[in-house]
C-alpha atoms as a PDB file:
ATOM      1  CA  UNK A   1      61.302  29.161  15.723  1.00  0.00           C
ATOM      2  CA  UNK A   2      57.974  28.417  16.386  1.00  0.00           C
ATOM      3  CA  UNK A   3      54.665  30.061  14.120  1.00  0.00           C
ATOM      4  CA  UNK A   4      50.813  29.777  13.953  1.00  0.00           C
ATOM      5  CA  UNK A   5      49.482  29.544  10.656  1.00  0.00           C
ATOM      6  CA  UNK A   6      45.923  30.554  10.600  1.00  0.00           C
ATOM      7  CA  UNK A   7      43.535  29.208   8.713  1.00  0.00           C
ATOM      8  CA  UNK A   8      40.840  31.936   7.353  1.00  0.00           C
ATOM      9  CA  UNK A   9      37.416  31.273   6.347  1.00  0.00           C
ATOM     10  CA  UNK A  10      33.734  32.080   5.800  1.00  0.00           C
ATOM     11  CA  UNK A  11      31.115  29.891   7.410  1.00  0.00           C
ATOM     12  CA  UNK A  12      29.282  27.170   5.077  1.00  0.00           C
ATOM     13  CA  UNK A  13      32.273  26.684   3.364  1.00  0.00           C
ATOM     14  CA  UNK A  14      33.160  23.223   4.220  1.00  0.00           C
ATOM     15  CA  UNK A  15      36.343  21.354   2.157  1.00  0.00           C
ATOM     16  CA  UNK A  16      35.886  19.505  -0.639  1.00  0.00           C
ATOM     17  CA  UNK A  17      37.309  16.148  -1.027  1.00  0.00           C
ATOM     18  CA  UNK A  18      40.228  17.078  -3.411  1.00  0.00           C
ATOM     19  CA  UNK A  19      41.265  20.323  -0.422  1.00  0.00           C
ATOM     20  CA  UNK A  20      41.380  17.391   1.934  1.00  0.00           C
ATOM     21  CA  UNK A  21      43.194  15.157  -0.031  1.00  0.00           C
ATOM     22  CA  UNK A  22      45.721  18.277  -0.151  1.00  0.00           C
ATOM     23  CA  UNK A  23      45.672  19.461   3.552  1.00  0.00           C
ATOM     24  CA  UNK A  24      46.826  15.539   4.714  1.00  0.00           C
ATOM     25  CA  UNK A  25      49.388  15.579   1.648  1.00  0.00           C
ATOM     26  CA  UNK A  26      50.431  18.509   3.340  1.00  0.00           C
ATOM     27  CA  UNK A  27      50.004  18.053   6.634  1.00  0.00           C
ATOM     28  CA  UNK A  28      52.526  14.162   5.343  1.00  0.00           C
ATOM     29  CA  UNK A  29      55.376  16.519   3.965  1.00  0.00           C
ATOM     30  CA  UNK A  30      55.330  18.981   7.299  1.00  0.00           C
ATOM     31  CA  UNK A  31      55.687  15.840   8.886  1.00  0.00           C
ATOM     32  CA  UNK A  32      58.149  14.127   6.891  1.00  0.00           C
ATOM     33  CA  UNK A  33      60.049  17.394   6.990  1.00  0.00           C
ATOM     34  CA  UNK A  34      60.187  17.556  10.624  1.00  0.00           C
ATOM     35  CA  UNK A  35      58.103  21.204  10.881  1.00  0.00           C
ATOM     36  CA  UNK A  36      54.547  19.819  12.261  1.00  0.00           C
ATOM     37  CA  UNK A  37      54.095  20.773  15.700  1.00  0.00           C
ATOM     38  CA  UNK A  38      50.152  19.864  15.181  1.00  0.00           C
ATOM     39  CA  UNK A  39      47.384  20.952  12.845  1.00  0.00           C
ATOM     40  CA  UNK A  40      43.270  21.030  13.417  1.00  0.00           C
ATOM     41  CA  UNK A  41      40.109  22.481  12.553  1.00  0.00           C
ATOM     42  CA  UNK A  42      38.007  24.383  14.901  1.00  0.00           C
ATOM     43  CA  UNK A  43      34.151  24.919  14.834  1.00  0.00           C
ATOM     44  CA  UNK A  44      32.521  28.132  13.757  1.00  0.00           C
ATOM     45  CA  UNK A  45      32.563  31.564  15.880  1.00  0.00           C
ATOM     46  CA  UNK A  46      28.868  30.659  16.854  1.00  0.00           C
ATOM     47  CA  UNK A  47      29.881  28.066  18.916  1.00  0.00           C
ATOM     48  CA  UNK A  48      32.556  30.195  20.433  1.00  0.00           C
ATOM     49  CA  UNK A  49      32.089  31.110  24.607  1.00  0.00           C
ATOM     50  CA  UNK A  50      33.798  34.542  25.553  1.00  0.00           C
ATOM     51  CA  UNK A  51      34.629  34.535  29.108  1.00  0.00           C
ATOM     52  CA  UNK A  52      35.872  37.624  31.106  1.00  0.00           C
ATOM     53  CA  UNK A  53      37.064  37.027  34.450  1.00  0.00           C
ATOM     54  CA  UNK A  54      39.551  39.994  35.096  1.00  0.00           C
ATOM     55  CA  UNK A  55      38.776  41.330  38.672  1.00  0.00           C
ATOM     56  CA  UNK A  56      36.637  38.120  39.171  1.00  0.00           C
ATOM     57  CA  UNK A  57      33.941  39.782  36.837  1.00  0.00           C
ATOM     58  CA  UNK A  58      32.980  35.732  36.143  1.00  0.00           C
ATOM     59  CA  UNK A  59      31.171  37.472  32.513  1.00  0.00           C
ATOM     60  CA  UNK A  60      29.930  34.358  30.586  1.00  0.00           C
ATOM     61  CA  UNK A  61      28.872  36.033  26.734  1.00  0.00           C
ATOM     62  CA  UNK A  62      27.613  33.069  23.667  1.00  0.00           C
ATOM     63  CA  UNK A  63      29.472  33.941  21.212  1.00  0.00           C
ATOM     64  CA  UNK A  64      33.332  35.136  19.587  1.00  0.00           C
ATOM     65  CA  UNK A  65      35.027  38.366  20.782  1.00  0.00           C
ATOM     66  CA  UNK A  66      35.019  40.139  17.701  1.00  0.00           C
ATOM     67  CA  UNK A  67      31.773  39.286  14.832  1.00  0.00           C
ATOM     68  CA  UNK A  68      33.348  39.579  11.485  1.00  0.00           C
ATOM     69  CA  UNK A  69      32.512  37.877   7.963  1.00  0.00           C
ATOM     70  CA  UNK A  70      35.822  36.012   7.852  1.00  0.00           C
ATOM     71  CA  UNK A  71      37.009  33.892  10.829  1.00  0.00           C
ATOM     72  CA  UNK A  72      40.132  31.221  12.179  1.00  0.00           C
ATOM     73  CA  UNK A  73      38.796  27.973  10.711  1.00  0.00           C
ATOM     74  CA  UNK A  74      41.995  25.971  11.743  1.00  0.00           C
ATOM     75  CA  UNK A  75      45.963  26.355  12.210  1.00  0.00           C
ATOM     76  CA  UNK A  76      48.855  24.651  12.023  1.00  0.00           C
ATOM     77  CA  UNK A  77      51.982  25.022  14.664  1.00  0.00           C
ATOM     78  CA  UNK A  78      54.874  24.233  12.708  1.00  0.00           C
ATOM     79  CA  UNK A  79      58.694  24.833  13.893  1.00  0.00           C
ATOM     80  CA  UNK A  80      60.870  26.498  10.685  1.00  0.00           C
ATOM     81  CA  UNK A  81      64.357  28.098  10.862  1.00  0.00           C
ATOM     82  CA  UNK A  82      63.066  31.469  10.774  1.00  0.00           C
ATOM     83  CA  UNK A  83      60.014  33.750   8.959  1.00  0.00           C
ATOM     84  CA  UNK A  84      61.173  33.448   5.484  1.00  0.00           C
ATOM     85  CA  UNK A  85      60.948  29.449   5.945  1.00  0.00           C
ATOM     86  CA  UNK A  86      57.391  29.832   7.863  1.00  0.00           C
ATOM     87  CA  UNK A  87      56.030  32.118   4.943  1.00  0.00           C
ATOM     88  CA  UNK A  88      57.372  29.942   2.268  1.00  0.00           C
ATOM     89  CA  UNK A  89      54.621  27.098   4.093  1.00  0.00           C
ATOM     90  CA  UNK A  90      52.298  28.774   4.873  1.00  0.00           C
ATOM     91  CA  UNK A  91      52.195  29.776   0.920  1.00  0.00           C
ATOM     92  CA  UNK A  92      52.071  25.904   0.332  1.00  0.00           C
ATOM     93  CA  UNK A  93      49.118  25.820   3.128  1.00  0.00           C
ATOM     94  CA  UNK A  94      46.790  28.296   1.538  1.00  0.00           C
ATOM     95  CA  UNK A  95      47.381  26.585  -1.941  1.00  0.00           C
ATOM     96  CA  UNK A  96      46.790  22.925  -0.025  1.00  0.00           C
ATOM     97  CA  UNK A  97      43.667  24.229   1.844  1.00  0.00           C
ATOM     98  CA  UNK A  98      42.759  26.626  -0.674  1.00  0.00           C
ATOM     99  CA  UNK A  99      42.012  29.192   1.763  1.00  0.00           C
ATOM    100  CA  UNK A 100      44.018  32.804   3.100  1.00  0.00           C
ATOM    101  CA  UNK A 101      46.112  32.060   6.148  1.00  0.00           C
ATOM    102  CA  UNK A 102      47.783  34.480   8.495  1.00  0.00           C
ATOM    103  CA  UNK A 103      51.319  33.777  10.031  1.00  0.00           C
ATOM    104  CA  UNK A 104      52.481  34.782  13.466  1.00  0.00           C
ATOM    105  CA  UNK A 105      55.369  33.927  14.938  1.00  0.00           C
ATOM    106  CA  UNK A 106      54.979  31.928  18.845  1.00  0.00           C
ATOM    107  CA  UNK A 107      56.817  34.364  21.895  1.00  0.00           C
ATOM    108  CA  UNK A 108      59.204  32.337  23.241  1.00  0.00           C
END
């Protein structure tokens, strides 16, 4: 099976060196272990672009969908054998990257 594990943040909250350090350690074992799909950062919501084109509306907005204090500040797409394996990693991921994360499993 196939899950998104979101990484949630605040803006101006940039990792230290020692959360790096532990984001590649764990990004090595996810890896090693055969569960990395791939992993990144992402910039902040104010660089996001919201585009609407149902019925060829063609709306253009600066900006995120939704405005809210905490945001997706990276994810990793990992495979696991099922949602007790994907929680039990994405527990290691919040301690690595000392940040929440939210898990949802891929359709499909």
């Amino acid at each position: 099976m196939r899950f998104l594990i979101a990484v949630i943040d605040v803006d101006g909250n940039p990792g230290t060196g020692d959360e790096i350090a532990a984001i590649d350690e764990f990004n090595d074992r996810l890896e090693a272990n055969g569960h990395m799909i791939m992993a990144c950062g992402i910039t902040s919501p104010r660089e996001a672009t919201t585009i609407d084109n149902r019925a060829e509306a063609n709306l253009v907005t600066a900006g995120p969908v939704n405005v809210t204090p905490e945001h997706m500040s990276g994810f990793w797409l990992i495979n696991a054998a099922d949602k007790a394996e994907a929680l039990g990693l994405a527990a290691a991921g919040s301690k690595a990257c000392n940040r929440k994360v939210e898990v949802r499993a891929l359709h499909g």
